[in-house]
PDB file of N, CA and C in Angstrom:
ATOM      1  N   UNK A   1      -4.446  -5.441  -2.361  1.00  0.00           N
ATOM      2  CA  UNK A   1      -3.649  -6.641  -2.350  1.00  0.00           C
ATOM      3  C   UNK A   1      -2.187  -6.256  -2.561  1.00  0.00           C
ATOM      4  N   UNK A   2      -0.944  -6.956  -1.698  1.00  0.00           N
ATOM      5  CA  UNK A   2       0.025  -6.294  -1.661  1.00  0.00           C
ATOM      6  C   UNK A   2       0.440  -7.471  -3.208  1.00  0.00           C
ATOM      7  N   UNK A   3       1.702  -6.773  -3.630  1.00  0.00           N
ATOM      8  CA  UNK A   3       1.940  -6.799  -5.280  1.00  0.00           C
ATOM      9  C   UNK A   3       3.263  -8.041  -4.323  1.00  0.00           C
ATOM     10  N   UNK A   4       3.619  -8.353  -3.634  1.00  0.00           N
ATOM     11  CA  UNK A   4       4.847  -9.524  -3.520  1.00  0.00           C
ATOM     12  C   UNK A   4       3.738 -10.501  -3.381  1.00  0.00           C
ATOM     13  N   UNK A   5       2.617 -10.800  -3.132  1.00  0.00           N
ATOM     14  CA  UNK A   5       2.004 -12.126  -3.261  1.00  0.00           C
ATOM     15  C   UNK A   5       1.625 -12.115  -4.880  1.00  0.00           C
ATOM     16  N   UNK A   6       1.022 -10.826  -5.099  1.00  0.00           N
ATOM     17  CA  UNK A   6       0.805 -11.276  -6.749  1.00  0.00           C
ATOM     18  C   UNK A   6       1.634 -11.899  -7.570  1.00  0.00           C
ATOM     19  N   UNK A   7       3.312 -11.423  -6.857  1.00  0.00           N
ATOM     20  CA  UNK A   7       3.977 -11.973  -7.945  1.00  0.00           C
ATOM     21  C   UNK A   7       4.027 -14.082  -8.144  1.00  0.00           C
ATOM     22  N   UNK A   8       3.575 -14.086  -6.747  1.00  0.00           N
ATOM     23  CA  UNK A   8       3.720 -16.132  -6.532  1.00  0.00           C
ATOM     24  C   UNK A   8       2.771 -16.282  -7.703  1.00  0.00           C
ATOM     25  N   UNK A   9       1.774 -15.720  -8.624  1.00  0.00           N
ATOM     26  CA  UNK A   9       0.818 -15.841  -9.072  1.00  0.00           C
ATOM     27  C   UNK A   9       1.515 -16.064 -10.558  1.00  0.00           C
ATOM     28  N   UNK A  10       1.272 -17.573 -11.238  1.00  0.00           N
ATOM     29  CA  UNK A  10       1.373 -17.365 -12.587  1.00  0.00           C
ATOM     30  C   UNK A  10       0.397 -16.467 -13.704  1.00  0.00           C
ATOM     31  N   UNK A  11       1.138 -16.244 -14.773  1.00  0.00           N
ATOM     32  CA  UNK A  11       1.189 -15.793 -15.596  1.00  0.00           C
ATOM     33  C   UNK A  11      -0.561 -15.963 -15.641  1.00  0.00           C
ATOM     34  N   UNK A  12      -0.864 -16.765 -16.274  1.00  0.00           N
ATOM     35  CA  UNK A  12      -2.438 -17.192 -16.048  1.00  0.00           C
ATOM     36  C   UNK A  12      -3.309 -16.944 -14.976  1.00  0.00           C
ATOM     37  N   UNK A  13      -2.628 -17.480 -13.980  1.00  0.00           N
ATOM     38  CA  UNK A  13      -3.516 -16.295 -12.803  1.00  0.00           C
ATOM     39  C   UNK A  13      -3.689 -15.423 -12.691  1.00  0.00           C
ATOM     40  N   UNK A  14      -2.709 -14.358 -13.249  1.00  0.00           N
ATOM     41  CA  UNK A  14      -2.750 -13.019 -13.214  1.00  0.00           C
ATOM     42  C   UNK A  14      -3.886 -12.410 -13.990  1.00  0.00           C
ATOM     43  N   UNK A  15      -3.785 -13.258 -15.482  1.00  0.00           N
ATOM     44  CA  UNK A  15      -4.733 -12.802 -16.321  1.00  0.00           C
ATOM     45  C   UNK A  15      -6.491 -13.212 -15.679  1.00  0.00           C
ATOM     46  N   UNK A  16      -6.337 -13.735 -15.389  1.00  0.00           N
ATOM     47  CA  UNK A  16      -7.801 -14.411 -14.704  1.00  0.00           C
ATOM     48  C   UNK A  16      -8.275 -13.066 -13.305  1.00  0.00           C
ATOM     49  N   UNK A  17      -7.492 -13.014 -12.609  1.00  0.00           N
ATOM     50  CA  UNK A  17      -7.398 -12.101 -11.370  1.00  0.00           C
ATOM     51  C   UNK A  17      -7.709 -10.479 -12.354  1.00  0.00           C
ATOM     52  N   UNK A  18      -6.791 -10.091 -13.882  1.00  0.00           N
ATOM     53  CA  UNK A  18      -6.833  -9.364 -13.817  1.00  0.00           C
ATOM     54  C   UNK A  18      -9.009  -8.997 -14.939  1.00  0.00           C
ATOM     55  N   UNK A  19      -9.188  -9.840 -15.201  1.00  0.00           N
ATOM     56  CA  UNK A  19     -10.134  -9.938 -15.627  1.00  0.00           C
ATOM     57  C   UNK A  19     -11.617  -9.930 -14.435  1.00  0.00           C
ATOM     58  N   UNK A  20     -11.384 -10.580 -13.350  1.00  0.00           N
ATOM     59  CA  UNK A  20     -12.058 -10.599 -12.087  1.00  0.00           C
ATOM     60  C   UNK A  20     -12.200  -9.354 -11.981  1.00  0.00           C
ATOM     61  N   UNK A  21     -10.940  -8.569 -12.022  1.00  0.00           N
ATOM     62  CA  UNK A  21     -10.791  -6.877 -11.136  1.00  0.00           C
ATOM     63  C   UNK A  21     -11.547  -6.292 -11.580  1.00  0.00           C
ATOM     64  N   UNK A  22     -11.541  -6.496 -13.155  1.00  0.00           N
ATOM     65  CA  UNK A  22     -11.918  -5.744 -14.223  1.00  0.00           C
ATOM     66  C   UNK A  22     -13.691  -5.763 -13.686  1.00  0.00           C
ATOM     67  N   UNK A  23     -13.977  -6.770 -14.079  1.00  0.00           N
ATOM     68  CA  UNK A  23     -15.378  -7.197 -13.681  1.00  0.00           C
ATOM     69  C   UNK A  23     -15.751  -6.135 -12.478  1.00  0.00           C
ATOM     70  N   UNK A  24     -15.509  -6.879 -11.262  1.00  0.00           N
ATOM     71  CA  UNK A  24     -16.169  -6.375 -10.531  1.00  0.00           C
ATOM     72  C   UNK A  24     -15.928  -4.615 -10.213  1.00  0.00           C
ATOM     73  N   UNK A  25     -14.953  -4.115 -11.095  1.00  0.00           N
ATOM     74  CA  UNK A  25     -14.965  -2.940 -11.123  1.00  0.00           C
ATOM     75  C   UNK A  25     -16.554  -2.428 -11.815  1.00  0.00           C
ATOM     76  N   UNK A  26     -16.600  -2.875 -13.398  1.00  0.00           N
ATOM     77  CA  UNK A  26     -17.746  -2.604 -13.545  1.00  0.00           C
ATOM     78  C   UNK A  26     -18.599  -2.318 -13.213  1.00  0.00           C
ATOM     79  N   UNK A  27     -19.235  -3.713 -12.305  1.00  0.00           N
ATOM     80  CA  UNK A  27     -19.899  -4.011 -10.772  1.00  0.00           C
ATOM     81  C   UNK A  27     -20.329  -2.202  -9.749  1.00  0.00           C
ATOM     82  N   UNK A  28     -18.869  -2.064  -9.030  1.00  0.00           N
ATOM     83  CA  UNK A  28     -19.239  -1.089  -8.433  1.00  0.00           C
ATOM     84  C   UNK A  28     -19.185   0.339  -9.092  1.00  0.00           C
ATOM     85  N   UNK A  29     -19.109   0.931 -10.796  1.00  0.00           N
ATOM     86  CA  UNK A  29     -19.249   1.880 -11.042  1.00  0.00           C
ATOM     87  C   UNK A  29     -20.635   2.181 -11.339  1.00  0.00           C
ATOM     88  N   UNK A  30     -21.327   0.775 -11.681  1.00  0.00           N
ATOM     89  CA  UNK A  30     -22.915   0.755 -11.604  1.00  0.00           C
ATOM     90  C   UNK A  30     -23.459   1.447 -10.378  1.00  0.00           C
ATOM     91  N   UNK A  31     -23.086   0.614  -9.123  1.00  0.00           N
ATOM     92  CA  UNK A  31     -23.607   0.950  -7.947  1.00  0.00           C
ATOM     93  C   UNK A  31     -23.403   2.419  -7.429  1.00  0.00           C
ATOM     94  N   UNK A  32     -22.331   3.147  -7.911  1.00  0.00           N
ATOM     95  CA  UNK A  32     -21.817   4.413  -7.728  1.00  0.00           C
ATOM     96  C   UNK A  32     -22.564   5.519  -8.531  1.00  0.00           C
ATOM     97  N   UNK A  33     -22.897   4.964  -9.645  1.00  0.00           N
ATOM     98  CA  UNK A  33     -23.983   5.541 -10.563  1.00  0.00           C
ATOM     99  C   UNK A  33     -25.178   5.580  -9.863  1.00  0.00           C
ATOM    100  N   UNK A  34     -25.740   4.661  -9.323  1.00  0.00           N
ATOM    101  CA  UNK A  34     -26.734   4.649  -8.869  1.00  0.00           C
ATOM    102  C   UNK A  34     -26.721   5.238  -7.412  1.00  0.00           C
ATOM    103  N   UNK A  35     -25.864   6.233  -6.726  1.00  0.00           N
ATOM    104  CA  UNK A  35     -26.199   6.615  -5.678  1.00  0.00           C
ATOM    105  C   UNK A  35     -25.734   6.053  -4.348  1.00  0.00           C
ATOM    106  N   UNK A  36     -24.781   4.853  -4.262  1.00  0.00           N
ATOM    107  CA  UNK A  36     -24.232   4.319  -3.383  1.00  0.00           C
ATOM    108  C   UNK A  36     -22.651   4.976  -3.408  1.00  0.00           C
ATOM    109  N   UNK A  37     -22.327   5.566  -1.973  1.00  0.00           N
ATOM    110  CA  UNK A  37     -21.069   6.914  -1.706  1.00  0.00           C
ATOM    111  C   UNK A  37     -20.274   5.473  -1.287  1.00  0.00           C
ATOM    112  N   UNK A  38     -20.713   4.548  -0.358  1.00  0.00           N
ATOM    113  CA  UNK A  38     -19.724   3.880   0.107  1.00  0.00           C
ATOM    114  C   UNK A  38     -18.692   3.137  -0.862  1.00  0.00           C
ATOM    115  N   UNK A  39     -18.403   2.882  -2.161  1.00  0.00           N
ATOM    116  CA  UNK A  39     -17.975   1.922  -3.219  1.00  0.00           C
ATOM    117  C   UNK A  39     -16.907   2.639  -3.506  1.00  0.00           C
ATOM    118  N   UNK A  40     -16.785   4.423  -3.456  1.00  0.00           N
ATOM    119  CA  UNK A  40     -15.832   5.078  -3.845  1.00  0.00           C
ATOM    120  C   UNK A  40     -14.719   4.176  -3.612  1.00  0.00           C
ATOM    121  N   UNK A  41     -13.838   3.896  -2.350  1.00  0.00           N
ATOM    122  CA  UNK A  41     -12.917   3.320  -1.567  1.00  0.00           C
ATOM    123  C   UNK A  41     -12.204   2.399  -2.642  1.00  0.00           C
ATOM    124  N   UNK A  42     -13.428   1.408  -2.722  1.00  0.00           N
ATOM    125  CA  UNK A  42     -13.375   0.240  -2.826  1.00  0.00           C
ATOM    126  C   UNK A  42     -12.949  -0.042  -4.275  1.00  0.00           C
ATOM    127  N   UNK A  43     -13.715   1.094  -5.736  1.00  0.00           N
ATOM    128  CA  UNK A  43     -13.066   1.616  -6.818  1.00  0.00           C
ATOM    129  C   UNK A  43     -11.570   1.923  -7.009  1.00  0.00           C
ATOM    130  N   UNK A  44     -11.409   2.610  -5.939  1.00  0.00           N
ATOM    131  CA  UNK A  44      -9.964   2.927  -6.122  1.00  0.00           C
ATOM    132  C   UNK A  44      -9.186   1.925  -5.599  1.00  0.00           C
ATOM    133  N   UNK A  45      -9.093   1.151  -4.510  1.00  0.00           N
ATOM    134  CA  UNK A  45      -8.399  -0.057  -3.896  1.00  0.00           C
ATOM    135  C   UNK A  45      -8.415  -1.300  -5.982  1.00  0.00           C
ATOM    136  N   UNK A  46      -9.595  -1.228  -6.226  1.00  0.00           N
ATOM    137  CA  UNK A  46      -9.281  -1.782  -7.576  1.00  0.00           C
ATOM    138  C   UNK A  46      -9.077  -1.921  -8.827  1.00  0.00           C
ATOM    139  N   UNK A  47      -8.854  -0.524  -8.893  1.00  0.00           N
ATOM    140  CA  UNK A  47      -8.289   0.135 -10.019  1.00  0.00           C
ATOM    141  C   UNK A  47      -6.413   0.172  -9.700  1.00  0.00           C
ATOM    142  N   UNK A  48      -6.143  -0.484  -8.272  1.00  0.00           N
ATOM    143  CA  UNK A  48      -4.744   0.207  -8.067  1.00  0.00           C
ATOM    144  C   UNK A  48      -4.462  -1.708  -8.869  1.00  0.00           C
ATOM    145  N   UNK A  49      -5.013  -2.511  -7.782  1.00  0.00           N
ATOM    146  CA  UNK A  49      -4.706  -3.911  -8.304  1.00  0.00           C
ATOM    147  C   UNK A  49      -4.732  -4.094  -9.539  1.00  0.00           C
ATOM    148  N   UNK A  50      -5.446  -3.680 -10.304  1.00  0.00           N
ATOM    149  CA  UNK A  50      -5.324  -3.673 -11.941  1.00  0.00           C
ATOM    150  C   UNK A  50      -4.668  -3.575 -12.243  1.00  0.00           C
ATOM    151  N   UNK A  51      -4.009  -2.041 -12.113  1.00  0.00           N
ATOM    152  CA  UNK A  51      -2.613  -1.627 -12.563  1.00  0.00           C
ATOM    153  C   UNK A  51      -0.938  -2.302 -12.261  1.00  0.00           C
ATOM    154  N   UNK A  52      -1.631  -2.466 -10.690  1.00  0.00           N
ATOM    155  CA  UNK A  52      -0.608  -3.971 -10.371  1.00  0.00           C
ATOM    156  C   UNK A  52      -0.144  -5.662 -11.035  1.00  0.00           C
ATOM    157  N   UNK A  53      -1.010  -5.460 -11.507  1.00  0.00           N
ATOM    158  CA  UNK A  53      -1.432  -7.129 -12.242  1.00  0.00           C
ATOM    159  C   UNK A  53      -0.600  -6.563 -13.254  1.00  0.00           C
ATOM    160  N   UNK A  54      -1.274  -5.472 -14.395  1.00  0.00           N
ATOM    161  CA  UNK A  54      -0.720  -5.234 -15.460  1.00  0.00           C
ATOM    162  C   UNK A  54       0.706  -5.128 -15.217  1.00  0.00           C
ATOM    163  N   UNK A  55       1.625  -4.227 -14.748  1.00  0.00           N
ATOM    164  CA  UNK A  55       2.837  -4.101 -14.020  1.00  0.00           C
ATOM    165  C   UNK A  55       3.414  -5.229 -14.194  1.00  0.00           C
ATOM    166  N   UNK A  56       2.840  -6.148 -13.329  1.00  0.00           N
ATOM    167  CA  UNK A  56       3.630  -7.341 -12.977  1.00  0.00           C
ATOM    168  C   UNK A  56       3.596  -8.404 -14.438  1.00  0.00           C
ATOM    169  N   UNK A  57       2.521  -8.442 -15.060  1.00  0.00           N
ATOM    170  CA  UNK A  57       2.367  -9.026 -16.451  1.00  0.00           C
ATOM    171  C   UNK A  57       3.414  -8.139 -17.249  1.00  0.00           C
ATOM    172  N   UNK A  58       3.466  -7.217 -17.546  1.00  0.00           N
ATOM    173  CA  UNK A  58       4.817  -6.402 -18.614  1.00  0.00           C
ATOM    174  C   UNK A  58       5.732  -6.077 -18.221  1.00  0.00           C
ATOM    175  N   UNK A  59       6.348  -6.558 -17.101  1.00  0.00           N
ATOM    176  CA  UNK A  59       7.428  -7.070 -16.511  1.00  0.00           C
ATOM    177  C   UNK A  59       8.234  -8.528 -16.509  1.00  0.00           C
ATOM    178  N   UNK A  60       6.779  -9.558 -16.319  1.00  0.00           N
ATOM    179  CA  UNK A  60       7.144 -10.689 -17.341  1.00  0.00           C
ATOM    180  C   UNK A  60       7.249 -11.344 -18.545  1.00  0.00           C
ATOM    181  N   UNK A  61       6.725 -10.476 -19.258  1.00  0.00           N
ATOM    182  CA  UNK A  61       6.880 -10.224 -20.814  1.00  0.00           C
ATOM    183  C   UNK A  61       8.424  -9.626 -21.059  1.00  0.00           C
ATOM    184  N   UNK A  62       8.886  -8.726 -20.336  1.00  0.00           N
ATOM    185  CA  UNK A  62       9.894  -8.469 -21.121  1.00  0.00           C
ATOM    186  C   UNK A  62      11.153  -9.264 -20.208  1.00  0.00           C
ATOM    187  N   UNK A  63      11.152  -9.733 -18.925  1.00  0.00           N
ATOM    188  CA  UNK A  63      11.816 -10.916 -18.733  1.00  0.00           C
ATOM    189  C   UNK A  63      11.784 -11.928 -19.473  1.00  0.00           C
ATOM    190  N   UNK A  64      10.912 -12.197 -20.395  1.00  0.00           N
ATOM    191  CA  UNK A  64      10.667 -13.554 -21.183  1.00  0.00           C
ATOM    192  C   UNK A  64      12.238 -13.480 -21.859  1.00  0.00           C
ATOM    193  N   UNK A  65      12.516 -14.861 -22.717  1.00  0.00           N
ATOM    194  CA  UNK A  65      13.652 -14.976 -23.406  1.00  0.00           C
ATOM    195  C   UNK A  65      13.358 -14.128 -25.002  1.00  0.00           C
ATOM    196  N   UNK A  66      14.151 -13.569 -25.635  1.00  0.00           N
ATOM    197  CA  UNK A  66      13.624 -13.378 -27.210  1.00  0.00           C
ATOM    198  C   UNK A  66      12.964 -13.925 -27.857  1.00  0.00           C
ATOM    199  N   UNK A  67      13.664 -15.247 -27.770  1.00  0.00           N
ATOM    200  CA  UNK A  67      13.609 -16.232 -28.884  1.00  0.00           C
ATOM    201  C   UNK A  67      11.867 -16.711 -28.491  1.00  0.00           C
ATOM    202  N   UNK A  68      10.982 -16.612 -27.514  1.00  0.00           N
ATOM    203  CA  UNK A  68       9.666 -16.762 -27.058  1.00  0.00           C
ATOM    204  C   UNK A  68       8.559 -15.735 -27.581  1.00  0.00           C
ATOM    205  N   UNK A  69       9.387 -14.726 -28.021  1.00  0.00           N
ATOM    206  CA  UNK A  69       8.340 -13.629 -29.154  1.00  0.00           C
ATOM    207  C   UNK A  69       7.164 -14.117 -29.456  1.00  0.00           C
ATOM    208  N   UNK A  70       5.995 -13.156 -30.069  1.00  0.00           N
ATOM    209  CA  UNK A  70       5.149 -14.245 -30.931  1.00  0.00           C
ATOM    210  C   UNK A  70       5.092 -13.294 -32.053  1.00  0.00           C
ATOM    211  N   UNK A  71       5.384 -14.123 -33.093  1.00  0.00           N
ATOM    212  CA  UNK A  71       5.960 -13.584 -34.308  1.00  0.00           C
ATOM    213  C   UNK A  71       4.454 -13.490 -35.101  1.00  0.00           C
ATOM    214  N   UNK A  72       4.131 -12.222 -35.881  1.00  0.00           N
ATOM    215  CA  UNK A  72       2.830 -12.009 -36.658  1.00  0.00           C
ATOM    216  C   UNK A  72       3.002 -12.155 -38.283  1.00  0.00           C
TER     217      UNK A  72
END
């Protein structure tokens, strides 16, 4: 997935999308375990989007204003 549409994606979408990725990554390291060659590809195509999501999430974190912190 190219990363200029991710960015139309709020904040919340992202997290949702990046939780999906997550998932179905799971998904195909099972199937890869088990002997299926074709998933390789498809692992790496979503391990890149992950990293994309994240990217684009700690990029809008530190665009945020200060004063929006969350204070512990």
């Amino acid at each position: 997935m190219k990363a200029e549409k991710m960015r139309e994606w709020t904040t919340d979408e992202m997290r949702a999308k990046e939780r999906e990725f997550s998932d179905q990554l799971f998904r195909l390291k099972f199937q890869l375990a088990s002997g299926q060659s074709d998933v390789l590809q498809k692992i790496r195509v979503l391990r890149r989007d992950i990293a994309r999501v994240k990217t684009l999430l700690r990029q809008n974190e530190m665009q945020a204003p200060a004063g929006a912190e969350k204070k512990s």
